[in-house]
C-alpha atoms as a PDB file:
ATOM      1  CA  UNK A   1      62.644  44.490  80.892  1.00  0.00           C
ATOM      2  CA  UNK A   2      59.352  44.214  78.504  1.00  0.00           C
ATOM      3  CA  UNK A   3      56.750  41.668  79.153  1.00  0.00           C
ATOM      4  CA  UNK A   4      57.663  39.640  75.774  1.00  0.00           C
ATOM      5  CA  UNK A   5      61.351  39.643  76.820  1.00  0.00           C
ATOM      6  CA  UNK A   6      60.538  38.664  80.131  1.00  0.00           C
ATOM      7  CA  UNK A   7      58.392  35.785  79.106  1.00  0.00           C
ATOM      8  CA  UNK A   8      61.280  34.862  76.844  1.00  0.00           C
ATOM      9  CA  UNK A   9      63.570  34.405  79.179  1.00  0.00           C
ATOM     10  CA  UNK A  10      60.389  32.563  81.544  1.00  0.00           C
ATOM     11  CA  UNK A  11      60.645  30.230  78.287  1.00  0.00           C
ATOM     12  CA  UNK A  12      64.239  29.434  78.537  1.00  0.00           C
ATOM     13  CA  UNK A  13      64.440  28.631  82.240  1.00  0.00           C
ATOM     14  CA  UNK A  14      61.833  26.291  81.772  1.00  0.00           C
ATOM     15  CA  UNK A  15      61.934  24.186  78.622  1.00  0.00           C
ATOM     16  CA  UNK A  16      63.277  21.014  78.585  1.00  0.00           C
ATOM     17  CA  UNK A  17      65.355  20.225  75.321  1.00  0.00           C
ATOM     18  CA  UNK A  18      63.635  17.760  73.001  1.00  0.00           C
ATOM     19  CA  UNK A  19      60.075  18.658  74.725  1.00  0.00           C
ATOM     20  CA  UNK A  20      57.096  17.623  72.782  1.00  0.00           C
ATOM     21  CA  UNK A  21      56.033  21.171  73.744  1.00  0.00           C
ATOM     22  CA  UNK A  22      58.143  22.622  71.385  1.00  0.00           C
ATOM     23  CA  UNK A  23      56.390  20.698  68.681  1.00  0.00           C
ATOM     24  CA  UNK A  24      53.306  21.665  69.958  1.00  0.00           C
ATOM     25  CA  UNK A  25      54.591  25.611  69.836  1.00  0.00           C
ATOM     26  CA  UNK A  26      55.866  25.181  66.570  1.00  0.00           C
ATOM     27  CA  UNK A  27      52.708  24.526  65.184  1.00  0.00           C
ATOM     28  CA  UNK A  28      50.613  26.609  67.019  1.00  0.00           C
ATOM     29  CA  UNK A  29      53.159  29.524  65.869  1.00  0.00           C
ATOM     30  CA  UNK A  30      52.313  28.754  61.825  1.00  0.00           C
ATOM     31  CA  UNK A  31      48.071  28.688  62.806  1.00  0.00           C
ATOM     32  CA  UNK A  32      48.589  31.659  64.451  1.00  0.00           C
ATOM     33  CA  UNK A  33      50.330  33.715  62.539  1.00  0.00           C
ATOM     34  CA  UNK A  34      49.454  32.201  58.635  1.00  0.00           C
ATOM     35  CA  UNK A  35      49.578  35.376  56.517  1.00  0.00           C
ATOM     36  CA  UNK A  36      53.182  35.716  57.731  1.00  0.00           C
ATOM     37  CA  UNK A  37      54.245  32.106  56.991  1.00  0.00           C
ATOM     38  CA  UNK A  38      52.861  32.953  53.744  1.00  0.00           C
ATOM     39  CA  UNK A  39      54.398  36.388  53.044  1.00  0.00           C
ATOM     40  CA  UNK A  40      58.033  34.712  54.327  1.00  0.00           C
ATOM     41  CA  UNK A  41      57.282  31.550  51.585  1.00  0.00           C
ATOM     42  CA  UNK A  42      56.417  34.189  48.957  1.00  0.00           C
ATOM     43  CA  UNK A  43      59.410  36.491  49.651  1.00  0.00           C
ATOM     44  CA  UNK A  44      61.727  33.423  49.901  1.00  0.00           C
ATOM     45  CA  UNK A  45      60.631  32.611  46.432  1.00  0.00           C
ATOM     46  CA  UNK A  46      61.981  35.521  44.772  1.00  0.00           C
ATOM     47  CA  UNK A  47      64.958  35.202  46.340  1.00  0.00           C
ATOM     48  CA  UNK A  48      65.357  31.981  45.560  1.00  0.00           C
ATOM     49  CA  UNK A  49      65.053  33.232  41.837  1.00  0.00           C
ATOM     50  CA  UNK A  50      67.479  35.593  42.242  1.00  0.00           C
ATOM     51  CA  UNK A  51      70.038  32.942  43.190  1.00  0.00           C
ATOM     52  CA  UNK A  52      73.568  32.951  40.993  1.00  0.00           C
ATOM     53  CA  UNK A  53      73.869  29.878  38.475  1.00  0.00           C
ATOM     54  CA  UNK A  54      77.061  29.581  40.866  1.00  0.00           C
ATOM     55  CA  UNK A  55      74.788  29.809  43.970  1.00  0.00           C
ATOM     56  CA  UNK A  56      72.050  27.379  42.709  1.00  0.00           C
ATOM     57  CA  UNK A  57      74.847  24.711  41.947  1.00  0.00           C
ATOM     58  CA  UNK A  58      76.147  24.821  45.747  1.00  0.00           C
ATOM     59  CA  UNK A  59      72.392  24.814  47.399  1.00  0.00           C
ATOM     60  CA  UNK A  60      71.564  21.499  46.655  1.00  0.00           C
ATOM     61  CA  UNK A  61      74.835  19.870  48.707  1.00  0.00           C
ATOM     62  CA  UNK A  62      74.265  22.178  51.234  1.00  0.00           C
ATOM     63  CA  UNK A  63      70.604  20.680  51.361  1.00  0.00           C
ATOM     64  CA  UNK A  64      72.054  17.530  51.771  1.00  0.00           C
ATOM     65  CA  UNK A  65      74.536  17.709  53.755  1.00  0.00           C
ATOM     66  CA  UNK A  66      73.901  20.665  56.044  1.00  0.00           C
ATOM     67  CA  UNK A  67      77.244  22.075  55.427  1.00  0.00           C
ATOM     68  CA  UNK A  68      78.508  24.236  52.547  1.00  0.00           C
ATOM     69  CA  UNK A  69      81.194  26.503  51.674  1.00  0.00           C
ATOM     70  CA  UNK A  70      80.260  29.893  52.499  1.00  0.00           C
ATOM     71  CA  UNK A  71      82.803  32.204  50.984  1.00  0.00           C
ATOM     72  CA  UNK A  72      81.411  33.425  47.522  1.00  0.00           C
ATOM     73  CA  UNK A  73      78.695  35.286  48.802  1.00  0.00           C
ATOM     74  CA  UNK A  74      81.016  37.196  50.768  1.00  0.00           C
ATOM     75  CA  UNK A  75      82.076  40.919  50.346  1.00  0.00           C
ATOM     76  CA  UNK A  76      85.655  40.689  50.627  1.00  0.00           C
ATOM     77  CA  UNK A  77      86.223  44.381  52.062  1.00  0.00           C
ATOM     78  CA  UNK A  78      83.773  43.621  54.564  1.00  0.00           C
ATOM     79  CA  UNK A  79      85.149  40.236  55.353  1.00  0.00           C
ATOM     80  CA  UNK A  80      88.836  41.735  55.972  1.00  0.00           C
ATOM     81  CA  UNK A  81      87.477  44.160  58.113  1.00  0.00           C
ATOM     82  CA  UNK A  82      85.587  41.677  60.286  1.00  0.00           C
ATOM     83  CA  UNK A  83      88.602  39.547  60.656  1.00  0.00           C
ATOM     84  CA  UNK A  84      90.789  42.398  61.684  1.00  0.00           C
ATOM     85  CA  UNK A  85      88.355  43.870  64.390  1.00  0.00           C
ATOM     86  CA  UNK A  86      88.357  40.799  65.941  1.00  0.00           C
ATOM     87  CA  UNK A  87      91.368  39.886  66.257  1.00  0.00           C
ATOM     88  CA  UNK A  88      92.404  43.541  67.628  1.00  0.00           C
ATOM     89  CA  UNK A  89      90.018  42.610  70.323  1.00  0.00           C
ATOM     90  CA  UNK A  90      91.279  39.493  71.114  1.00  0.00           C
ATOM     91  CA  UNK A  91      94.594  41.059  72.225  1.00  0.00           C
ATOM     92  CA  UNK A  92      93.112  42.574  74.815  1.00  0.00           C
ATOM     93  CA  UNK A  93      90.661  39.670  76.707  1.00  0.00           C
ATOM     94  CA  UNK A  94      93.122  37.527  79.254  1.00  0.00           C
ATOM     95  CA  UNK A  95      93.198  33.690  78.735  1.00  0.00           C
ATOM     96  CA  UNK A  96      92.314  31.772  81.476  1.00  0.00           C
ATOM     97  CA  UNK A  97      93.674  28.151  81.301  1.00  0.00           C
ATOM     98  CA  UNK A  98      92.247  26.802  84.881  1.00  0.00           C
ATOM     99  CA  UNK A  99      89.908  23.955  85.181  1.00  0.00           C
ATOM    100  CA  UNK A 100      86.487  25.266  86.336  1.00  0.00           C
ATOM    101  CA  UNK A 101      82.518  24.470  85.803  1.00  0.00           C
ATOM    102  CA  UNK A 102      81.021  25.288  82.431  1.00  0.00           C
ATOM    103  CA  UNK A 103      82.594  26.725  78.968  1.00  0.00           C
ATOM    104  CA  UNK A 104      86.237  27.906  80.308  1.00  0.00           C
ATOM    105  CA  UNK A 105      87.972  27.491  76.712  1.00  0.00           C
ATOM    106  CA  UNK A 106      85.976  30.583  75.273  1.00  0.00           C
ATOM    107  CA  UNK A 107      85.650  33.803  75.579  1.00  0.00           C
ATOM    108  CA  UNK A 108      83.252  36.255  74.060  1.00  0.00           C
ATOM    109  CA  UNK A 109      84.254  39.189  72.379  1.00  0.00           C
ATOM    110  CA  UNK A 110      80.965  40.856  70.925  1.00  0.00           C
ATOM    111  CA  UNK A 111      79.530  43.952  73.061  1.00  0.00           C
ATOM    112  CA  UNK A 112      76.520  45.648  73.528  1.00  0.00           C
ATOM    113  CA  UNK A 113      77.592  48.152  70.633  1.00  0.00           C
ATOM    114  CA  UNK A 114      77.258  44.947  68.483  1.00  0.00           C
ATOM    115  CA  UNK A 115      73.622  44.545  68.373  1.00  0.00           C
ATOM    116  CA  UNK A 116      72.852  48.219  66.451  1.00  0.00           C
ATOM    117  CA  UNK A 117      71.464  47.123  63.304  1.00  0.00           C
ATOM    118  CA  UNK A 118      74.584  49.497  61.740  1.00  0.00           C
ATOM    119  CA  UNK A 119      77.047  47.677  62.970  1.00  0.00           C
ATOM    120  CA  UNK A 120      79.745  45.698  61.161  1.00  0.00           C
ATOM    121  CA  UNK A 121      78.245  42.565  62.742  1.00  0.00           C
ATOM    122  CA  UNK A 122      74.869  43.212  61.706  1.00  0.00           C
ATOM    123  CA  UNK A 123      75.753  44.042  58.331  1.00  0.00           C
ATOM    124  CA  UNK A 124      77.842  41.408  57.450  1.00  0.00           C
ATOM    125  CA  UNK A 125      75.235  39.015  58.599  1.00  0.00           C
ATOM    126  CA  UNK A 126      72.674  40.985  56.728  1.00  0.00           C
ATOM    127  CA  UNK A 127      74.905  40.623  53.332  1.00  0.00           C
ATOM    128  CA  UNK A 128      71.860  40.062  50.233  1.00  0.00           C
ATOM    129  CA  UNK A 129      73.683  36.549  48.674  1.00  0.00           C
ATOM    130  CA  UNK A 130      73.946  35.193  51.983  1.00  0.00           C
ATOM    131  CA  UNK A 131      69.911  36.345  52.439  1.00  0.00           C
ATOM    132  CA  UNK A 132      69.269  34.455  49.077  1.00  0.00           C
ATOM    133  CA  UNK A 133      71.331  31.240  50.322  1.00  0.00           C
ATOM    134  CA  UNK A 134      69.689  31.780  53.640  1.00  0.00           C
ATOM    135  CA  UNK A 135      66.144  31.717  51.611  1.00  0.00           C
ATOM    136  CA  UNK A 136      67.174  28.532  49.429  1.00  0.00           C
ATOM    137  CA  UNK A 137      68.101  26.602  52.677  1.00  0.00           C
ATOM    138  CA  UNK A 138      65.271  27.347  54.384  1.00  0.00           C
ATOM    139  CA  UNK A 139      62.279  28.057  51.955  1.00  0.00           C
ATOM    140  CA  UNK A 140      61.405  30.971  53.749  1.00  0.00           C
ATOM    141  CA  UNK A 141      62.791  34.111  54.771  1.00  0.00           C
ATOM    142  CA  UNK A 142      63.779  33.279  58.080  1.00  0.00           C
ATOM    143  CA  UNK A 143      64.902  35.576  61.470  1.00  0.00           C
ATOM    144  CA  UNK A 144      68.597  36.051  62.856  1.00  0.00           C
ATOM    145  CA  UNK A 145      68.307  34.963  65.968  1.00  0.00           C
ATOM    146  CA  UNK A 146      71.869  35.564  67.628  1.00  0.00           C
ATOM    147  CA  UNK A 147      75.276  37.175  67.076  1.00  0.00           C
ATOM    148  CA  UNK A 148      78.147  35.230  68.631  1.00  0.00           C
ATOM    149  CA  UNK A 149      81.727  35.794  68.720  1.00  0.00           C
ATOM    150  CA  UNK A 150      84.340  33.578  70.252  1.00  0.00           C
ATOM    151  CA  UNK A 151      88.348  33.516  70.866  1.00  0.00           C
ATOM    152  CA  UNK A 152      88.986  29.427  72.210  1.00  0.00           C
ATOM    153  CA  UNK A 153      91.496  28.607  73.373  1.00  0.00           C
ATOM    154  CA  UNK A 154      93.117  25.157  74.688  1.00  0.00           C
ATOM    155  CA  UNK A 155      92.699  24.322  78.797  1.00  0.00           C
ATOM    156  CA  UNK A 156      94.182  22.812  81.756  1.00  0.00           C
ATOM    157  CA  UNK A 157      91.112  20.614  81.684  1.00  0.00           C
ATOM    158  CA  UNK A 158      91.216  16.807  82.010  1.00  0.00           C
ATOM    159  CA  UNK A 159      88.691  15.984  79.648  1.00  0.00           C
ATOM    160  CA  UNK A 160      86.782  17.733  76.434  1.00  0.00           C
ATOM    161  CA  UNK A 161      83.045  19.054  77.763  1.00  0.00           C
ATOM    162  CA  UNK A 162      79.983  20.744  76.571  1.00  0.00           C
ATOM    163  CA  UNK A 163      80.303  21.879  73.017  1.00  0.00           C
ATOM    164  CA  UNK A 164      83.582  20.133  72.726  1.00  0.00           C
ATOM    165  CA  UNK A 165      81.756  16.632  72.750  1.00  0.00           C
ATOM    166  CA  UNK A 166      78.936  15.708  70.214  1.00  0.00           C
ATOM    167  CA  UNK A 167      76.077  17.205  70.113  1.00  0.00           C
ATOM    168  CA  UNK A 168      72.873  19.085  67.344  1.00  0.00           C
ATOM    169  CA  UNK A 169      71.607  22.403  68.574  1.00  0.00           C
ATOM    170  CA  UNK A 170      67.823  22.276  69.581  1.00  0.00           C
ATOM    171  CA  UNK A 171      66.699  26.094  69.254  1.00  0.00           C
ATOM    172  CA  UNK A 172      64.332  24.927  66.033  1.00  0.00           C
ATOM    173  CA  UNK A 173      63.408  21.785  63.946  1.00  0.00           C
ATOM    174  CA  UNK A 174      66.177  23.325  61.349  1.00  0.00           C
ATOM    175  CA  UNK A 175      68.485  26.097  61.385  1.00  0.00           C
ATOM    176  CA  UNK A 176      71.512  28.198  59.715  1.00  0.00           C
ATOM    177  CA  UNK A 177      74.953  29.628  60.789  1.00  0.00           C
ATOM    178  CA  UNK A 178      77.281  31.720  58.759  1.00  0.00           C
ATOM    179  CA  UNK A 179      80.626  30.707  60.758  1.00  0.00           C
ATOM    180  CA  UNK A 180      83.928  32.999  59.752  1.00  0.00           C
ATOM    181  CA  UNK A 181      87.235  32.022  60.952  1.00  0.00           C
ATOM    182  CA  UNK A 182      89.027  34.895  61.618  1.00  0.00           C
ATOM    183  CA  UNK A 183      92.069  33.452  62.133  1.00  0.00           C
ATOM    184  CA  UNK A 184      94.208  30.409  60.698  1.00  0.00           C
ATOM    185  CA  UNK A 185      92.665  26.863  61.308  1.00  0.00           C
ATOM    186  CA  UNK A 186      95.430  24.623  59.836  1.00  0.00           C
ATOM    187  CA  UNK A 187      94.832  21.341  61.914  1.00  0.00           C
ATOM    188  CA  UNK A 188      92.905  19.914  65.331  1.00  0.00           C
ATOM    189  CA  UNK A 189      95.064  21.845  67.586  1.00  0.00           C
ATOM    190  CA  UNK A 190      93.587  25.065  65.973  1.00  0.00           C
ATOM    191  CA  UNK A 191      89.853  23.777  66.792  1.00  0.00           C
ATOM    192  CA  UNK A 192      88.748  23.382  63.330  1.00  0.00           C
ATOM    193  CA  UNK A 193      84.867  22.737  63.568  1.00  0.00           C
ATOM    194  CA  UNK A 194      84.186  19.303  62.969  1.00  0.00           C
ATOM    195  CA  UNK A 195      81.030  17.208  61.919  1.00  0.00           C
ATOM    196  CA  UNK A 196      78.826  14.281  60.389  1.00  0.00           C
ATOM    197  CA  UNK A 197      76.757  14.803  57.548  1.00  0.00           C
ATOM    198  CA  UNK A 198      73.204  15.243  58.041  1.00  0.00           C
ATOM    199  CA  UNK A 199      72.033  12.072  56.115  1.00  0.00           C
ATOM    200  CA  UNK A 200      74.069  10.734  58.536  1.00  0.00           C
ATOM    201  CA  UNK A 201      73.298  12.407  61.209  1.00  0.00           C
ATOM    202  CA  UNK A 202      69.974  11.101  61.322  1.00  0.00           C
ATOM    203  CA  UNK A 203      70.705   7.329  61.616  1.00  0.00           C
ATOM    204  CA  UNK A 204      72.579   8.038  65.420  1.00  0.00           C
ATOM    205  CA  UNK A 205      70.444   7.607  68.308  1.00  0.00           C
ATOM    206  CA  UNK A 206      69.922   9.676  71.068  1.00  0.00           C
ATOM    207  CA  UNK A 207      67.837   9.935  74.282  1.00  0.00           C
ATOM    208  CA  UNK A 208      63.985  11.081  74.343  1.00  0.00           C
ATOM    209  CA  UNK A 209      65.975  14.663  76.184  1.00  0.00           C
ATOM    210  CA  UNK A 210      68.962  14.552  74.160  1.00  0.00           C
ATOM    211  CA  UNK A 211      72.284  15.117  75.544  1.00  0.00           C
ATOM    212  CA  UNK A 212      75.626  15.063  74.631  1.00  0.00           C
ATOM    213  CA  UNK A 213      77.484  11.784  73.216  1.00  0.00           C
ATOM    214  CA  UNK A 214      80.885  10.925  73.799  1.00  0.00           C
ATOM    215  CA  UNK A 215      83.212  10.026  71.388  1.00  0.00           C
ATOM    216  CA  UNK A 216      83.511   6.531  72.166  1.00  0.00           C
ATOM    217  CA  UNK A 217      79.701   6.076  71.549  1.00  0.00           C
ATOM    218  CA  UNK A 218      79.684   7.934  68.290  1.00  0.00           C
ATOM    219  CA  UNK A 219      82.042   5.797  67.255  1.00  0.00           C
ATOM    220  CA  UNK A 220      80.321   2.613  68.721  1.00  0.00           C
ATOM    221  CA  UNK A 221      76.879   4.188  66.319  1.00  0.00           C
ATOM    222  CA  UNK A 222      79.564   4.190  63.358  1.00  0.00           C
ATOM    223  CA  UNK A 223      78.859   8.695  63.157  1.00  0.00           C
ATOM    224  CA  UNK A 224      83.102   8.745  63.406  1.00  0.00           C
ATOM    225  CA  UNK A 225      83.248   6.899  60.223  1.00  0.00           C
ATOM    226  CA  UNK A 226      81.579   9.858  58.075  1.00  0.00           C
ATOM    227  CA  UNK A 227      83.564  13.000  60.194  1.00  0.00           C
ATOM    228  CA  UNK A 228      84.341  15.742  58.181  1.00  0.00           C
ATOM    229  CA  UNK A 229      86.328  18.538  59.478  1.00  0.00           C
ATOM    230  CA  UNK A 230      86.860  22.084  58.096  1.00  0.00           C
ATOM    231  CA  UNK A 231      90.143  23.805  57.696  1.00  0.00           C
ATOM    232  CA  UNK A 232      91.421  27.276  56.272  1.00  0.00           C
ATOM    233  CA  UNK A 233      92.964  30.446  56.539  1.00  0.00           C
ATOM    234  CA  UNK A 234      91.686  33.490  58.514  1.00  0.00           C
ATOM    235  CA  UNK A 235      88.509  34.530  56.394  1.00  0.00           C
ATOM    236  CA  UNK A 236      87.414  31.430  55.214  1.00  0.00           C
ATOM    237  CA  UNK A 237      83.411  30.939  55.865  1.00  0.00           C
ATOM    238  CA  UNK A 238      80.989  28.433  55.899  1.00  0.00           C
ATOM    239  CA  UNK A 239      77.474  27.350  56.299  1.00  0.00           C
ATOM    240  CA  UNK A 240      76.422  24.956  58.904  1.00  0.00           C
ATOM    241  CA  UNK A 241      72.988  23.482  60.011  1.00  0.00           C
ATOM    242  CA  UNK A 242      73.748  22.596  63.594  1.00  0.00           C
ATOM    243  CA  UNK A 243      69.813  21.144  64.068  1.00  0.00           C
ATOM    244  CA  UNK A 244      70.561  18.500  61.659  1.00  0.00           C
ATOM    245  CA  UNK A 245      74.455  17.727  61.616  1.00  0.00           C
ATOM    246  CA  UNK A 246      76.228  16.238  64.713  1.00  0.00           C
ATOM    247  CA  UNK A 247      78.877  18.592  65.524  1.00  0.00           C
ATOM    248  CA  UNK A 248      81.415  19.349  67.821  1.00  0.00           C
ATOM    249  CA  UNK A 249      84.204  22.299  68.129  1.00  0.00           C
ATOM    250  CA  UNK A 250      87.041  24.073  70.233  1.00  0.00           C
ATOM    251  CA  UNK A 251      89.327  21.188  70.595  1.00  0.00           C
ATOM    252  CA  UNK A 252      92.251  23.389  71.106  1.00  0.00           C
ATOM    253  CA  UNK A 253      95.430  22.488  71.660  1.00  0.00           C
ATOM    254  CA  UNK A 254      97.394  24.211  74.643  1.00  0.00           C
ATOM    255  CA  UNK A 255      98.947  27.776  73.150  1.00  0.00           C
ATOM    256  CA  UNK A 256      96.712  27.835  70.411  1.00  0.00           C
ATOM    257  CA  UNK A 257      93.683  30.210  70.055  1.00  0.00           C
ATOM    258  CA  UNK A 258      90.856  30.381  67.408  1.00  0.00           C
ATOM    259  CA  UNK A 259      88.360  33.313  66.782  1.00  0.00           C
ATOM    260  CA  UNK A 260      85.567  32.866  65.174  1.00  0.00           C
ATOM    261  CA  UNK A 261      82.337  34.863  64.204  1.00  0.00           C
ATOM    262  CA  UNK A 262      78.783  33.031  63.769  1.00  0.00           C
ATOM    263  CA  UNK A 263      75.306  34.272  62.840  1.00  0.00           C
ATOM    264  CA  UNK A 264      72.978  32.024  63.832  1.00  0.00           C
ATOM    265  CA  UNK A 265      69.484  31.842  61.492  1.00  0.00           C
ATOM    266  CA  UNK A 266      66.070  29.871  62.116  1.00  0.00           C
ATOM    267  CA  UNK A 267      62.995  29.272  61.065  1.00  0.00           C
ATOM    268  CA  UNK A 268      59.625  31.664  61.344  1.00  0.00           C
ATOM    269  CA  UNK A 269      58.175  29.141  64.026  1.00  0.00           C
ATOM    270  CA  UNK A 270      61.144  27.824  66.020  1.00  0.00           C
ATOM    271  CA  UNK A 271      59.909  26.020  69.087  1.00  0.00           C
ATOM    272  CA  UNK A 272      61.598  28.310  71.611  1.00  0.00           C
ATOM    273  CA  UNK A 273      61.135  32.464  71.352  1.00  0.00           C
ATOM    274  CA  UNK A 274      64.013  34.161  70.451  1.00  0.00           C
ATOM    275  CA  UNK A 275      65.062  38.374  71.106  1.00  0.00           C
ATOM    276  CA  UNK A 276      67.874  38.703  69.379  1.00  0.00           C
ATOM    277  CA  UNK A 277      68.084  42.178  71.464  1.00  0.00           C
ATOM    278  CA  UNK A 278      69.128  44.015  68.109  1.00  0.00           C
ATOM    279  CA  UNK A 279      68.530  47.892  68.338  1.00  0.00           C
ATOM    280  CA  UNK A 280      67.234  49.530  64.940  1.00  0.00           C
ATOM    281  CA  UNK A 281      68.726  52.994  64.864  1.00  0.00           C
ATOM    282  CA  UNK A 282      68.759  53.382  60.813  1.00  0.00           C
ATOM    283  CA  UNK A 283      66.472  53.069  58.054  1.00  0.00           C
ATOM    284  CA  UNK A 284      65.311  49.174  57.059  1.00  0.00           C
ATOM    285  CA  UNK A 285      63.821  47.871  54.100  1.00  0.00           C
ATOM    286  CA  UNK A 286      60.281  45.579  55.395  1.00  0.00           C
ATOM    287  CA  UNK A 287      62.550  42.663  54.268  1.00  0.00           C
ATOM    288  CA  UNK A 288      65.399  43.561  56.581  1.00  0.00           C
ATOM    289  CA  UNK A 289      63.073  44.773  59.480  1.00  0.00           C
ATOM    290  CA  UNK A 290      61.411  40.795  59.199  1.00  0.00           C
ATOM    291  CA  UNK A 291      64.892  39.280  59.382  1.00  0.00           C
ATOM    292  CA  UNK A 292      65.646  41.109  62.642  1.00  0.00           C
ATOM    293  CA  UNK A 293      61.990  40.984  64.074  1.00  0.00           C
ATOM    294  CA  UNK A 294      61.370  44.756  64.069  1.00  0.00           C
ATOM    295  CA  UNK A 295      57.424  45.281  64.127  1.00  0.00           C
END
């Protein structure tokens, strides 16, 4: 293991989420490395230009509202394909119902094979109208920080935990997924993804370290009032900032299964290091090779 990955990992044992340190790091990142901030803000730019009249209509509600439909700046082929890999490898992980410590309703189906910067994953998160969305969002061009794939799946549990209650991600001050389902997601036995509005988001009160909130307190802050939930067929994609929206997902129903790819994006100076443990084994453009972090 290299020293920076080592030190990354150092990092993650230690932090406490919603440290002030974070802040601190944030800022120190953007004095320390200015000509970058500057060459992401002037790259982001011309993407931003480059933006679809049909794009540049749908940026400003995802702005808002830190959700957004995802699915025209898909390539269909690739899309298909996507959906179909993963559910092939679904078939083959074993459910495990049992109550037991931690996230027992999901299983991961990415591999090591995953993270070559050629592979389907990589590319499809690498797709140029989601890098000009991506841009828009963000007003930079920002880093993917992780690759996750998922098959939920409902539990013998007694109660919903950890990601299935309320909660906003804390990796940077904002971020952005790309979230596929690859299969249906009719109603809330499927585990549709489900959240509050950002605007709204920001009015419900947490803890100084914040944790998860129950659903009987979101609803005593008045957040279950505004809860929007998404829905769709196998290929339909969105884009979700899980900094600033309240969100909560895999509320599965018992026989029922959801798989679902995410590429998670954040900022230049995110509080936290991230290694997103990609391996470059084909030619780049310098654009590409900043999104992934290669030096």
């Amino acid at each position: 293991m290299s020293l920076r990955s080592s030190l990354g990992s150092l990092w993650s044992k230690v932090r406490v989420r919603g440290s002030p340190f974070r802040v601190i790091r944030c800022y120190a990142m953007r004095i320390a490395h200015p000509l970058a901030y500057c060459k992401r803000r002037r790259i982001a730019k011309r993407k931003i230009a480059e933006l679809t009249p049909e794009q540049q209509t749908r940026l400003p509600g995802l702005i808002q509202d830190g959700c957004g439909p995802a699915g025209p700046d898909q390539n269909s082929a690739m899309l298909q394909e996507l959906c179909a890999e993963l559910r092939r490898r679904a078939q083959e992980v074993e459910i495990d119902m049992q109550q037991r410590p931690g996230k027992n309703f999901w299983e991961r189906l990415q591999t090591p094979e995953d993270l070559r910067s050629d592979s389907l994953f990589i590319r499809f998160a690498m797709q140029p109208a989601v890098f000009k969305m991506m841009c828009g969002y963000f007003g930079e061009l920002p880093y993917l920080s992780r690759i996750s794939v998922y098959r939920s799946h409902g539990t013998n549990n007694a109660s919903w935990q950890d990601s299935q209650l309320w909660h906003q991600d804390y990796d940077d001050r904002k971020m952005l997924k790309l979230f596929v389902y690859c299969t249906d997601v009719r109603d809330e036995q499927d585990g549709e993804f489900t959240y509050i509005p950002k605007t709204i988001s920001q009015r419900i009160k947490n803890t100084f370290f914040p944790g998860r909130i129950s659903d009987e307190e979101m609803t005593r802050q008045g957040g279950t009032q505004h809860v929007r939930k998404i829905r769709g067929p196998a290929g339909s994609t969105f884009y979700i900032d899980t900094r600033g929206c309240y969100h909560l997902g895999s509320r599965m129903g018992m026989g029922h299964t959801r798989i679902a790819f995410v590429a998670s994006f954040i900022t230049h100076a995110s509080p936290q290091p991230f290694f997103n443990d990609i391996t470059i084994v084909h030619p780049l453009t310098d654009v590409e090779k900043m999104v992934l972090r290669c030096p």
